[in-house]
Protein backbone atom coordinates (compact mmCIF):
# COMPACT_ATOMS: atom_id res chain seq x y z
CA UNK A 1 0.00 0.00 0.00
CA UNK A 2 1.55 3.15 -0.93
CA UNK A 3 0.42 6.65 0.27
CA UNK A 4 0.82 9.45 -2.57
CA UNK A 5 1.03 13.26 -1.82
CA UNK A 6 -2.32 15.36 -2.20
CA UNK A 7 -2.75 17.64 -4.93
CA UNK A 8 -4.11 20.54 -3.37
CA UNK A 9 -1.18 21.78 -1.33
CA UNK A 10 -2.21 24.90 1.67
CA UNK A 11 -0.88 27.22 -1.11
CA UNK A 12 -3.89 25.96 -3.57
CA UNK A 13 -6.43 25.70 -0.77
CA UNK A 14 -5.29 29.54 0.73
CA UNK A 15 -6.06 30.61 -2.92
CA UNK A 16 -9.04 29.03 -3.52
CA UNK A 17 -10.65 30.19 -0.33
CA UNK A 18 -9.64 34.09 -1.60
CA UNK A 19 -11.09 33.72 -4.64
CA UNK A 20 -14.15 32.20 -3.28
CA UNK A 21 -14.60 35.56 -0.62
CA UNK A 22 -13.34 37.90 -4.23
CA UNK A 23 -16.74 36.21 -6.02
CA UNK A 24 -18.72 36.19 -2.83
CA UNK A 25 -18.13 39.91 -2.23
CA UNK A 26 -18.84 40.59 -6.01
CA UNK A 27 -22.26 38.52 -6.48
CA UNK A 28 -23.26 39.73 -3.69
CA UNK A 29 -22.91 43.36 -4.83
CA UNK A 30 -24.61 42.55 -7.71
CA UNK A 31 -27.12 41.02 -5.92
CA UNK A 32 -27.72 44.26 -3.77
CA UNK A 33 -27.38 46.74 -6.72
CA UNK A 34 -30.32 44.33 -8.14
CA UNK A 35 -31.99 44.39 -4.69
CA UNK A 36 -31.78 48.07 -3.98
CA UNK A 37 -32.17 50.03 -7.40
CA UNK A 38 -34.59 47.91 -8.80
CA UNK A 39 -36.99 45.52 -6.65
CA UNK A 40 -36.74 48.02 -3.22
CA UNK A 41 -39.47 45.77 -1.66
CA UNK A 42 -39.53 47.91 1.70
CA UNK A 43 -35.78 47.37 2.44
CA UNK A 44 -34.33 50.79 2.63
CA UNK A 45 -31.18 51.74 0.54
CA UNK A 46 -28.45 51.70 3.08
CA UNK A 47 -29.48 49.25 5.40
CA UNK A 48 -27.74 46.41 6.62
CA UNK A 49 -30.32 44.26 6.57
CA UNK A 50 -30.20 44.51 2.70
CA UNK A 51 -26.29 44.52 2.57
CA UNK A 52 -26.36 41.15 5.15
CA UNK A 53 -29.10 39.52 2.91
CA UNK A 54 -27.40 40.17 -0.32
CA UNK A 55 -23.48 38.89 0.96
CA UNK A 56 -25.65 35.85 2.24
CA UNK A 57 -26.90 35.55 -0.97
CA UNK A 58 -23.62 35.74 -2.74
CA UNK A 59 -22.06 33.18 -0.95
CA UNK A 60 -24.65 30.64 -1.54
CA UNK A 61 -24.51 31.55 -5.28
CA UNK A 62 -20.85 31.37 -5.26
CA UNK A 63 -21.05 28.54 -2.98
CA UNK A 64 -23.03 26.40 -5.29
CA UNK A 65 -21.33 27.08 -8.24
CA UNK A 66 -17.91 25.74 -6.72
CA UNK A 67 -19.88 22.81 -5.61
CA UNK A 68 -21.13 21.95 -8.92
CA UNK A 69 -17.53 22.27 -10.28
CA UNK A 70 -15.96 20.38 -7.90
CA UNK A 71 -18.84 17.76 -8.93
CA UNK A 72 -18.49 18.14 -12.50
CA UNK A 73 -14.79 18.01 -12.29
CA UNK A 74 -13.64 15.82 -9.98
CA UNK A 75 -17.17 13.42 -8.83
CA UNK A 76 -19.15 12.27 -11.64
């Protein structure tokens, strides 16, 4: 039985976890842009209820979308 090294070294995994927040951040700003300028459904412009909900809603979107890589990629 012979052990062989793992490809994703702390290097890759530090990276990847940056460039998920980077994505996160931006979805979610283009979520709330989305959320605030257009739809307004009684959330006020600057709140942080709207700026929580939409970085929430970022990282699931970015979330999923590395999931179904991963799954595409490295699963099926």
């Amino acid at each position: 039985m012979s052990t062989q090294p793992s490809d994703m070294s702390g290097f890759m995994i530090g990276i990847l976890v940056l460039f998920f927040l980077m994505i996160s951040y931006c979805v979610g700003v283009m979520v709330h842009s989305a959320l605030m300028y257009e739809d307004k459904n009684n959330i006020g412009k600057d709140s942080r209820r709207g700026w929580v909900l939409s970085m929430v809603v970022g990282t699931g979107i970015t979330g999923w979308m590395f999931y179904y890589g991963y799954y595409m990629n490295f699963l099926r």
